[in-house]
N, C-alpha and C. Protein backbone atom coordinates (compact mmCIF):
# COMPACT_ATOMS: atom_id res chain seq x y z
N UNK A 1 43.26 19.50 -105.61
CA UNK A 1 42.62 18.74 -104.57
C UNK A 1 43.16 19.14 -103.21
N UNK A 2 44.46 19.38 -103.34
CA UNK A 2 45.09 19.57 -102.05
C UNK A 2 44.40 20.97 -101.27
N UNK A 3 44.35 21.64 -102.19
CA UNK A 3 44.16 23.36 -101.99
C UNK A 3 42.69 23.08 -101.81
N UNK A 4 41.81 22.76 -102.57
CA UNK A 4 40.40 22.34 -101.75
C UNK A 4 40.31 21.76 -100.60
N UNK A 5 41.34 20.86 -99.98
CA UNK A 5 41.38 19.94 -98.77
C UNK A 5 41.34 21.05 -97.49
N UNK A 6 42.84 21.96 -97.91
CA UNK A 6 43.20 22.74 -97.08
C UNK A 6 42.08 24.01 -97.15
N UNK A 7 41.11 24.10 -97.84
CA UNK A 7 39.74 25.34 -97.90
C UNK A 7 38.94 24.80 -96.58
N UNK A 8 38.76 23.60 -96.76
CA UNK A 8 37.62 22.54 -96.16
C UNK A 8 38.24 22.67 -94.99
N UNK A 9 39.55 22.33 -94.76
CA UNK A 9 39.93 22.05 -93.21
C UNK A 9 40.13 23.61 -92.15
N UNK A 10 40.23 24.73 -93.27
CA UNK A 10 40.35 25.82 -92.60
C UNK A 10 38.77 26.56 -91.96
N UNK A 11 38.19 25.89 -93.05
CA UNK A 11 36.42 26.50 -92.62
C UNK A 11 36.13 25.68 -91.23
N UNK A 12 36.41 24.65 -91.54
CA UNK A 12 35.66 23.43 -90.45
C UNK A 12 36.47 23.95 -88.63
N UNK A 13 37.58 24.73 -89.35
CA UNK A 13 38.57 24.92 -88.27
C UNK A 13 37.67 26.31 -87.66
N UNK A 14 37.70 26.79 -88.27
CA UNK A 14 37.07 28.64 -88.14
C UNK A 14 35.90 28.46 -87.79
N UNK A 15 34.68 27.59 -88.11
CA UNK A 15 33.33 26.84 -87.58
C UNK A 15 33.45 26.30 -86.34
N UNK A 16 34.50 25.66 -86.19
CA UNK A 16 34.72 25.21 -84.79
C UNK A 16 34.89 26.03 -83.82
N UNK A 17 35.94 26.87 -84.00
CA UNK A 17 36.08 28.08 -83.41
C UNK A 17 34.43 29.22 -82.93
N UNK A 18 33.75 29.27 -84.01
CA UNK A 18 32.69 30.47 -83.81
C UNK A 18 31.88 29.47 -82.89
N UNK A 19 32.04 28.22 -82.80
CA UNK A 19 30.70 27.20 -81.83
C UNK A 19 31.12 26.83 -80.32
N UNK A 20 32.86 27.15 -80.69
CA UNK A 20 33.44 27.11 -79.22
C UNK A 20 33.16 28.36 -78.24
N UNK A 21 33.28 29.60 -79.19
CA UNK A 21 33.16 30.89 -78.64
C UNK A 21 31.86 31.24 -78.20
N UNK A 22 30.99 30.59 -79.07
CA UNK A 22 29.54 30.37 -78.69
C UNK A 22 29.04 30.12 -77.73
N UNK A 23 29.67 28.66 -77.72
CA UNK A 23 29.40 28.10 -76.23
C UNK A 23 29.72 28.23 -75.01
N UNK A 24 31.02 29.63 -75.22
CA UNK A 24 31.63 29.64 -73.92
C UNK A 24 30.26 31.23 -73.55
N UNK A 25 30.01 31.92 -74.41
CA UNK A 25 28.93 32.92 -73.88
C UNK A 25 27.67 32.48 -73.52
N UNK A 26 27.38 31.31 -74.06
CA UNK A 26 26.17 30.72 -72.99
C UNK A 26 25.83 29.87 -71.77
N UNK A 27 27.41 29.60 -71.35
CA UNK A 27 27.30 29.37 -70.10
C UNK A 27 26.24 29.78 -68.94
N UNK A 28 25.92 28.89 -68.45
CA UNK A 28 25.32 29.30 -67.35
C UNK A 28 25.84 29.86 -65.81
N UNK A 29 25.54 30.96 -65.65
CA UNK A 29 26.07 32.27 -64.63
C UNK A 29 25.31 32.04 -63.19
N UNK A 30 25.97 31.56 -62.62
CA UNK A 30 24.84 31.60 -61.30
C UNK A 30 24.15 32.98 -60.80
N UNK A 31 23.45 32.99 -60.63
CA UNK A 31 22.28 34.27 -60.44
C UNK A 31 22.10 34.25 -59.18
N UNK A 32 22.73 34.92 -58.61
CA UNK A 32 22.47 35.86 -57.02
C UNK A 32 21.18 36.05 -56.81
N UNK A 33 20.29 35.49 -55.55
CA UNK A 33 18.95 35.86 -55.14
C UNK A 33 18.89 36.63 -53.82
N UNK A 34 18.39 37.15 -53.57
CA UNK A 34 18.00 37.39 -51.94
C UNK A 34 17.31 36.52 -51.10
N UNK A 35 17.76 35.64 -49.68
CA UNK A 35 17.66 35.27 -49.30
C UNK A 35 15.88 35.11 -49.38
N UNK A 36 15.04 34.33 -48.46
CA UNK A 36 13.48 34.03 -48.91
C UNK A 36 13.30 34.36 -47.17
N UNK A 37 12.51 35.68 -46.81
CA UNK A 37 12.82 35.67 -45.57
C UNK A 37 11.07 35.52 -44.62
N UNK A 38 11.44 35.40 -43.62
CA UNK A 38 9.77 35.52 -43.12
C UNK A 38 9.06 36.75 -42.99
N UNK A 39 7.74 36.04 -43.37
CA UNK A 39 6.87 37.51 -43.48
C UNK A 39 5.32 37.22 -41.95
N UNK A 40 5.61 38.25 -41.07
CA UNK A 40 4.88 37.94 -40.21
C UNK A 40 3.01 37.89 -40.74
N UNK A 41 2.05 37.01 -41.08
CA UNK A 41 1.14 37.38 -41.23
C UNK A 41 0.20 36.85 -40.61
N UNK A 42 0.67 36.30 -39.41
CA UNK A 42 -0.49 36.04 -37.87
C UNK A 42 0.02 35.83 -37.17
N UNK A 43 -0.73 35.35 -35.72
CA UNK A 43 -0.08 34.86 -34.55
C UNK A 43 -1.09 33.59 -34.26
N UNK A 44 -0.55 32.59 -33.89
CA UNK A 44 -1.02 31.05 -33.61
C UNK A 44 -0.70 30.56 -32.10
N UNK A 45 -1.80 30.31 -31.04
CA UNK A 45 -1.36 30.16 -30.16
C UNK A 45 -1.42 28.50 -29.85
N UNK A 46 -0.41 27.91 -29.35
CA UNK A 46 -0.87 26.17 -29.20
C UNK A 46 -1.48 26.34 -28.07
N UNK A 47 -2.16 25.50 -27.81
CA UNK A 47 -3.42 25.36 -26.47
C UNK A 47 -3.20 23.60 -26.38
N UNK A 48 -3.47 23.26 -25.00
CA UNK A 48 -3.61 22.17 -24.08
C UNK A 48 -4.73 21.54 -23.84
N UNK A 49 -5.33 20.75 -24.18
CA UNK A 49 -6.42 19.83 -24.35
C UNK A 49 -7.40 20.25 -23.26
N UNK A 50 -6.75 21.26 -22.05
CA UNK A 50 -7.43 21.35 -20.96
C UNK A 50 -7.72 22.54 -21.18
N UNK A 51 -6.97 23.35 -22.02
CA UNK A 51 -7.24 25.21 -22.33
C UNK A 51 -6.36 25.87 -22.07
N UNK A 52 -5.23 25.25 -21.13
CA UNK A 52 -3.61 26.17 -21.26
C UNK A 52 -3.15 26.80 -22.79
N UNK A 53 -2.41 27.55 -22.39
CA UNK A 53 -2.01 28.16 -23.39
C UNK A 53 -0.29 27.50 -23.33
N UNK A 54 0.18 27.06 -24.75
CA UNK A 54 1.40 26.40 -24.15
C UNK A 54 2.53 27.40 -24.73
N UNK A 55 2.36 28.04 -25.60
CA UNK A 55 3.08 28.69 -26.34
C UNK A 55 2.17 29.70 -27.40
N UNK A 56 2.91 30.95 -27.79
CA UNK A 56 2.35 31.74 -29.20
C UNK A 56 3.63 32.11 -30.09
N UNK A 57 2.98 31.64 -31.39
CA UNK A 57 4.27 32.06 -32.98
C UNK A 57 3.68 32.88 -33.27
N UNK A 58 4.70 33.62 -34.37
CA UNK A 58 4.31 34.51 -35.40
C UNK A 58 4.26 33.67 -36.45
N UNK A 59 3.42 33.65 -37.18
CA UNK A 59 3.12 32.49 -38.37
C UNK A 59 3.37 33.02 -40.28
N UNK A 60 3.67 32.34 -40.47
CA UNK A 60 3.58 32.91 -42.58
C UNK A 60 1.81 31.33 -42.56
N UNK A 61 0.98 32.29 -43.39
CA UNK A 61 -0.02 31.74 -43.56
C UNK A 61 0.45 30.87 -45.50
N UNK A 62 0.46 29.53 -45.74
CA UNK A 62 0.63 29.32 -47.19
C UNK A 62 -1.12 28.72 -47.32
N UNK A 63 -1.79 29.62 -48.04
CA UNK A 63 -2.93 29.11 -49.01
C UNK A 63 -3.55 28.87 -50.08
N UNK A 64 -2.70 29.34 -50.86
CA UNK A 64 -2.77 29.37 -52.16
C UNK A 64 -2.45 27.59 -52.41
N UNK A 65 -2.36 27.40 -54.44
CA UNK A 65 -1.70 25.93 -54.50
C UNK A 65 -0.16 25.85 -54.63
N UNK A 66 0.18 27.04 -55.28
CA UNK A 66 1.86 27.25 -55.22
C UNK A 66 2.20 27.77 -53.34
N UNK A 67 1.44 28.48 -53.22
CA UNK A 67 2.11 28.60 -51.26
C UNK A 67 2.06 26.64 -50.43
N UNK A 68 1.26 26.32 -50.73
CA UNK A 68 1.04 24.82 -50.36
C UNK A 68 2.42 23.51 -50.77
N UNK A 69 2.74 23.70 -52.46
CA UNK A 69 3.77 23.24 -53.45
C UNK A 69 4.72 23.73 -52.61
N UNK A 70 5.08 25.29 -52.09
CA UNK A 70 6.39 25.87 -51.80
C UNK A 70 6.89 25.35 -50.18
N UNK A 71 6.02 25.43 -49.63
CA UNK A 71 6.07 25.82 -48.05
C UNK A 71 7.51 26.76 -47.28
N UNK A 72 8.41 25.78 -47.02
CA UNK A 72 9.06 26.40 -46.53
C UNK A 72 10.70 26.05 -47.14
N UNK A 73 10.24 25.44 -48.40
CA UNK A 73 11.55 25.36 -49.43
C UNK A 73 12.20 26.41 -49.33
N UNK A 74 13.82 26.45 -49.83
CA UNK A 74 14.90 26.95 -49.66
C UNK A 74 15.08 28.12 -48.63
N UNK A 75 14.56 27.73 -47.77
CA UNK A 75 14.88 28.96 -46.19
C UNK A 75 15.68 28.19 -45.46
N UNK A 76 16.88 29.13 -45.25
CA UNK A 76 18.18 28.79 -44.08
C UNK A 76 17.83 28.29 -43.03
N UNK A 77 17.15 29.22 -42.45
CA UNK A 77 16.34 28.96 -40.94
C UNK A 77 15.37 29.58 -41.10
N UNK A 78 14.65 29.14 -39.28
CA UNK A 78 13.65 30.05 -38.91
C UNK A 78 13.82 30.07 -37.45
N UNK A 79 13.02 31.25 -37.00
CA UNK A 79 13.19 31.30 -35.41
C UNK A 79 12.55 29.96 -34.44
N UNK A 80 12.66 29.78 -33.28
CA UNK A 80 12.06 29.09 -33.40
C UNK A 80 10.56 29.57 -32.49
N UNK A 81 10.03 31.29 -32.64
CA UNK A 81 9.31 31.88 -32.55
C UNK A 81 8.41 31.62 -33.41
N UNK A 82 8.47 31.12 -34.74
CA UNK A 82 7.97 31.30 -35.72
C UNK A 82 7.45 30.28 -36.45
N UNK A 83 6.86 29.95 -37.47
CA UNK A 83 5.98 28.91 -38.32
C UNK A 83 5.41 29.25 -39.24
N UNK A 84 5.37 28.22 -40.04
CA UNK A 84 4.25 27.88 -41.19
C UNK A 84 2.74 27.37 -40.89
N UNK A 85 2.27 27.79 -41.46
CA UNK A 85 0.68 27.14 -40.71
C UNK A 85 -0.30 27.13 -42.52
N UNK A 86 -0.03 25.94 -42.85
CA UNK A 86 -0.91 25.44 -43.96
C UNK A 86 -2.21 25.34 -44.06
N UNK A 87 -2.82 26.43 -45.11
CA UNK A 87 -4.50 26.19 -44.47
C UNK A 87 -5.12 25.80 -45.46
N UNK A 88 -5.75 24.51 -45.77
CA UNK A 88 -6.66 23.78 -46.91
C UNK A 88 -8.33 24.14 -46.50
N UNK A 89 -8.87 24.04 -47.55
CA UNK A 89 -10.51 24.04 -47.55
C UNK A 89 -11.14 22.92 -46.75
N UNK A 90 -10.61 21.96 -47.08
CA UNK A 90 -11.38 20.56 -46.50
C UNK A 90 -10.67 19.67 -45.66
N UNK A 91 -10.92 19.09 -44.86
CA UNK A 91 -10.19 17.93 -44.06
C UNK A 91 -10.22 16.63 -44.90
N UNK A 92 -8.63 16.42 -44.81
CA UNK A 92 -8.66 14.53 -45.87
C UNK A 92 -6.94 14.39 -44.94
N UNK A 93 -7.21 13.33 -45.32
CA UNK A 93 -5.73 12.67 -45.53
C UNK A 93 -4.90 13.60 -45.97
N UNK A 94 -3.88 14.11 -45.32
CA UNK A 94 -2.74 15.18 -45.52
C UNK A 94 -1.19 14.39 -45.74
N UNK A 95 -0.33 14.41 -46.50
CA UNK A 95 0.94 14.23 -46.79
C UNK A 95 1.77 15.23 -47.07
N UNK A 96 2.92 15.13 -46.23
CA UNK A 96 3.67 16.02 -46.80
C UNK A 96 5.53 15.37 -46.91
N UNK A 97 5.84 16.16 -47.74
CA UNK A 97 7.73 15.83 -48.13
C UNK A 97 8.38 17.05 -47.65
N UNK A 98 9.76 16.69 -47.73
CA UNK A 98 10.87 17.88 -47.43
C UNK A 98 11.66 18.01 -48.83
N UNK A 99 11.23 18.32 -49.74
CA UNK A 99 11.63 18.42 -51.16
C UNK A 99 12.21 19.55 -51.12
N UNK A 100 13.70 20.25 -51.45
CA UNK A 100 14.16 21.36 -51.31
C UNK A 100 13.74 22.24 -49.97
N UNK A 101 13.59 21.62 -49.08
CA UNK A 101 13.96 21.89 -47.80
C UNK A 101 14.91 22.09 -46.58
N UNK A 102 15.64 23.00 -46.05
CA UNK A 102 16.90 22.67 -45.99
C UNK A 102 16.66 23.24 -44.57
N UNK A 103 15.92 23.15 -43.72
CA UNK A 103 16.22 22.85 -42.52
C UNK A 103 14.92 21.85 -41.88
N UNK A 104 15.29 20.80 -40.97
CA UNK A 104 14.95 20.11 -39.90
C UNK A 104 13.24 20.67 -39.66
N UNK A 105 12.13 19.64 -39.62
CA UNK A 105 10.98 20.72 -39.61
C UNK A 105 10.06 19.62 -38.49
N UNK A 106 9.25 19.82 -37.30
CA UNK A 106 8.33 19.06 -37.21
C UNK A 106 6.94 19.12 -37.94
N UNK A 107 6.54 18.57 -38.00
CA UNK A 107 4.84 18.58 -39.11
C UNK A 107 4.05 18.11 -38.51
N UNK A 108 3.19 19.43 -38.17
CA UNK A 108 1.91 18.87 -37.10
C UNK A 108 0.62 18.80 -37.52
N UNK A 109 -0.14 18.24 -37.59
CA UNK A 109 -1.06 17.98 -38.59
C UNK A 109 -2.56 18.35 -37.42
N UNK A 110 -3.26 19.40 -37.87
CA UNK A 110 -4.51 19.55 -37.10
C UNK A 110 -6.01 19.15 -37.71
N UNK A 111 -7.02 18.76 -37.23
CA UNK A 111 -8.50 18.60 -37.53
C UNK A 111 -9.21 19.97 -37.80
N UNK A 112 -9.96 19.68 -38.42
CA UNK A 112 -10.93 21.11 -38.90
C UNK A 112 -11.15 21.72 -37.64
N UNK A 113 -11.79 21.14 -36.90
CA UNK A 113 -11.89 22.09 -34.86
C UNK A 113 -10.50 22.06 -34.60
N UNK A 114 -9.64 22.43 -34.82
CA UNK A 114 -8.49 22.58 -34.67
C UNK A 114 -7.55 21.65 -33.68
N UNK A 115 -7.93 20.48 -33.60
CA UNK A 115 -7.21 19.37 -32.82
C UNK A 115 -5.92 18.69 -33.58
N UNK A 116 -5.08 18.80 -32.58
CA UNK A 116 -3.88 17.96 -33.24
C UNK A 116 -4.22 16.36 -33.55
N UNK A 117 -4.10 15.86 -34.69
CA UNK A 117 -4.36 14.85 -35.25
C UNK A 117 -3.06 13.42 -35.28
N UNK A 118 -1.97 14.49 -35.24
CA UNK A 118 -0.57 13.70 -35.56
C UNK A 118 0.68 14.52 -35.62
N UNK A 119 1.83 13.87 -35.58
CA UNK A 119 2.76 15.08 -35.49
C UNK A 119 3.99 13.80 -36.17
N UNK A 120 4.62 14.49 -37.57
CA UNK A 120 5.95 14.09 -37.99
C UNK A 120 7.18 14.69 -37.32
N UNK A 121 7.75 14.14 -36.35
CA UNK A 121 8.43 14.94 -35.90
C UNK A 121 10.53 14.40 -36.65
N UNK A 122 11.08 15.54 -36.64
CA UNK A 122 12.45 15.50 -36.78
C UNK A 122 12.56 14.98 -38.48
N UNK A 123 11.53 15.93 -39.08
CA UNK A 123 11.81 15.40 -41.34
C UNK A 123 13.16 15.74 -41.16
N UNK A 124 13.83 14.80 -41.95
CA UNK A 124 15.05 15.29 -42.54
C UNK A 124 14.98 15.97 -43.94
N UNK A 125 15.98 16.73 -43.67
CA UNK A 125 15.99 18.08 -44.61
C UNK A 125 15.90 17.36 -46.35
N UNK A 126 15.50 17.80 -46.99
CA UNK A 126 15.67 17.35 -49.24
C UNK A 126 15.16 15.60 -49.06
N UNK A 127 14.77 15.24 -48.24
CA UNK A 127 13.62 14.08 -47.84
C UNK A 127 12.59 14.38 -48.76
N UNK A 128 12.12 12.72 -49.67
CA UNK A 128 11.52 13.38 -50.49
C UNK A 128 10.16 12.01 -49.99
N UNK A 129 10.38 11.60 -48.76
CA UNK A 129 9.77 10.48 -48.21
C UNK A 129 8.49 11.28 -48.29
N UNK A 130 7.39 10.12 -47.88
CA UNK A 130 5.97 10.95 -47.65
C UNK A 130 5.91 10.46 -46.14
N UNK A 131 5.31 12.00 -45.38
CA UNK A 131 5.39 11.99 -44.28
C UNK A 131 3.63 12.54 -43.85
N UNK A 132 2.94 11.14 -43.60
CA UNK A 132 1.41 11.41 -43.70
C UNK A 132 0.86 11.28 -42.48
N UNK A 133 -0.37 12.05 -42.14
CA UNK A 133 -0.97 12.42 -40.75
C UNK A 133 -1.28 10.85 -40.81
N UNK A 134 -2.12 10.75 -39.27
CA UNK A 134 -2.68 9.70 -38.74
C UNK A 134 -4.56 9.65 -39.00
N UNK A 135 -4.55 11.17 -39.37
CA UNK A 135 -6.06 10.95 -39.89
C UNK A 135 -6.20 12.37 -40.58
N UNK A 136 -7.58 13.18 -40.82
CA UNK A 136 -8.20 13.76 -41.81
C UNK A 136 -7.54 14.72 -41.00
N UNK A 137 -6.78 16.06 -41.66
CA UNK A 137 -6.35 17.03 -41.11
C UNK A 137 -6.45 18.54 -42.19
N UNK A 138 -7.01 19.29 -41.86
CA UNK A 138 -7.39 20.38 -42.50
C UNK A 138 -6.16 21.57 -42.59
N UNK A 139 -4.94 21.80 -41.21
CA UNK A 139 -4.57 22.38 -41.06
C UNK A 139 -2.86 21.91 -40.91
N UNK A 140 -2.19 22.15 -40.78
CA UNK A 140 -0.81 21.64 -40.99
C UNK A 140 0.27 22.83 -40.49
N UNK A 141 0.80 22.91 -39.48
CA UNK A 141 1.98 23.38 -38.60
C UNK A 141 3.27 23.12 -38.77
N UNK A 142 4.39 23.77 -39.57
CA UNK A 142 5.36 23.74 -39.56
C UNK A 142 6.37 24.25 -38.80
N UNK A 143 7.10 24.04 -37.78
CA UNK A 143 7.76 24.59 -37.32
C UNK A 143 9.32 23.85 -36.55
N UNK A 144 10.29 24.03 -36.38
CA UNK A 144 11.77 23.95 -35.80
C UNK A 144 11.53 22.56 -35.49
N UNK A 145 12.67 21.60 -35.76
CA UNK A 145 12.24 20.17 -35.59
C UNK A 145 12.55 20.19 -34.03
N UNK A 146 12.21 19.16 -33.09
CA UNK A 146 11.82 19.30 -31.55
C UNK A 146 11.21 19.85 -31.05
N UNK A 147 10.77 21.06 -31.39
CA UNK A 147 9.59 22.15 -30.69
C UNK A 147 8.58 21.38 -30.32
N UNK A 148 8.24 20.26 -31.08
CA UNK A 148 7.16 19.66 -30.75
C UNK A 148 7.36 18.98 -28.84
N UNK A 149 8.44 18.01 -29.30
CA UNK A 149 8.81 17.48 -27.93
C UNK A 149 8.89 18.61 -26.54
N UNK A 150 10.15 19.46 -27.76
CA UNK A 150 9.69 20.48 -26.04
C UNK A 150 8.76 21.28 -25.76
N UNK A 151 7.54 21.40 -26.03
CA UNK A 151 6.36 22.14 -25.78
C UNK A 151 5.62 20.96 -25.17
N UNK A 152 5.57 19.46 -25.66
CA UNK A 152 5.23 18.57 -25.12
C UNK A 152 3.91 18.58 -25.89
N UNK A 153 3.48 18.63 -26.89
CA UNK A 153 2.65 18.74 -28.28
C UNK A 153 2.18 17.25 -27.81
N UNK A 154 0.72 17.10 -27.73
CA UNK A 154 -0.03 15.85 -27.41
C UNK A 154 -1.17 15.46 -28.63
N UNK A 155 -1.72 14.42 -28.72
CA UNK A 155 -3.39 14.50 -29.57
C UNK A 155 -4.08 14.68 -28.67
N UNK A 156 -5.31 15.65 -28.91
CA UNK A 156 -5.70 16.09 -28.55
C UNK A 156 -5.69 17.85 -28.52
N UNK A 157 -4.59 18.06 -27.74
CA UNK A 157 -4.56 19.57 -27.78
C UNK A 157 -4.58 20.47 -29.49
N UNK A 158 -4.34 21.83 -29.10
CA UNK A 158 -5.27 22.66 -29.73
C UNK A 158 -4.54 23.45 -30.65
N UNK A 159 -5.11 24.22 -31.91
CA UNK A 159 -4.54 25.59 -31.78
C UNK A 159 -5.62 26.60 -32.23
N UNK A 160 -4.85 27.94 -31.92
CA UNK A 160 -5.82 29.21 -32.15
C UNK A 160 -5.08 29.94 -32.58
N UNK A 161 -6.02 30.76 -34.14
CA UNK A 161 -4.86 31.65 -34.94
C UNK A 161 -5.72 33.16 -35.31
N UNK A 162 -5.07 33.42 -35.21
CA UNK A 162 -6.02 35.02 -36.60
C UNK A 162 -4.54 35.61 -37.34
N UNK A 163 -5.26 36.26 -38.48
CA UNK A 163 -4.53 37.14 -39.74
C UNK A 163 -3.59 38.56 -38.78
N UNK A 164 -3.11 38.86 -39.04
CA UNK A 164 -2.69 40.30 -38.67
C UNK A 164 -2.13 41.15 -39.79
N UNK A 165 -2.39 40.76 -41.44
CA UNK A 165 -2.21 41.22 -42.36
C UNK A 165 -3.28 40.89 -43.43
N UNK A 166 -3.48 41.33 -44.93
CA UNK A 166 -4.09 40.57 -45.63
C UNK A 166 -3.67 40.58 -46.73
């Protein structure tokens, strides 16, 4: 009995062992990415309810349903040359979150004629709040939180964009 005890306790011992060793090779390895960087694929100019021109970005266009899902998740920064410019088919009620977002964003929300509708200004970053226009907005502007204030971004005023890639 004894000598069977000591069979049993040496297997269970040696089993333990092959599930410890096991488990230490399937650890999970953090996996090095390359940063997610901007890709210039227009220029967007904001315009003034009167026709000034107040400013021009270089824009990343998201249109797809995963570019829409992604936006501008896990990016360090951005210039504050630069933007997101969200483009949907139809004008409705627009919401948006800062879900894996990790910098500061204003959210400007435009009308199908391209009128500013509303503006979220200063999201805080992995905010998973809903941050919704004031009315039907087709188009959606991401860019550097304050830009809005200091450009002086009104309802009413405008924007104007084209592709420079495809």
């Amino acid at each position: 009995m004894k000598r069977g005890f000591i069979k049993l306790s040496s297997l269970i011992l040696v089993c333990s062992l092959g599930i410890i060793s096991c488990n230490e090779d399937k650890k999970v390895k953090s996996i090095e990415t390359e940063p997610i960087t901007f890709t210039k694929e227009g220029e967007l100019y904001l315009i003034k309810s009167e026709g000034d021109t107040i400013n021009k970005l270089d824009i990343e266009l998201a249109e797809s349903d995963y570019e829409h899902q992604t936006g501008l998740m896990y990016r360090e920064s951005m210039k504050d040359s630069q933007g997101m410019l969200f483009i949907y088919d139809t004008e409705r009620q627009r919401s948006f979150y800062m879900k894996n977002t990790y910098i500061p964003l204003d959210i400007i929300y435009y009308a199908s004629d391209s009128t500013l509708v509303s503006i979220q200004k200063n999201a805080t970053p992995r905010d998973e709040t809903s941050l919704p226009s004031e009315g039907p907005a087709q188009f959606i502007l991401e860019v550097n939180a304050g830009l809005s204030d200091q450009w002086n971004l009104q309802k009413g005023d405008k924007i104007s964009f084209y592709r420079t890639s495809d």
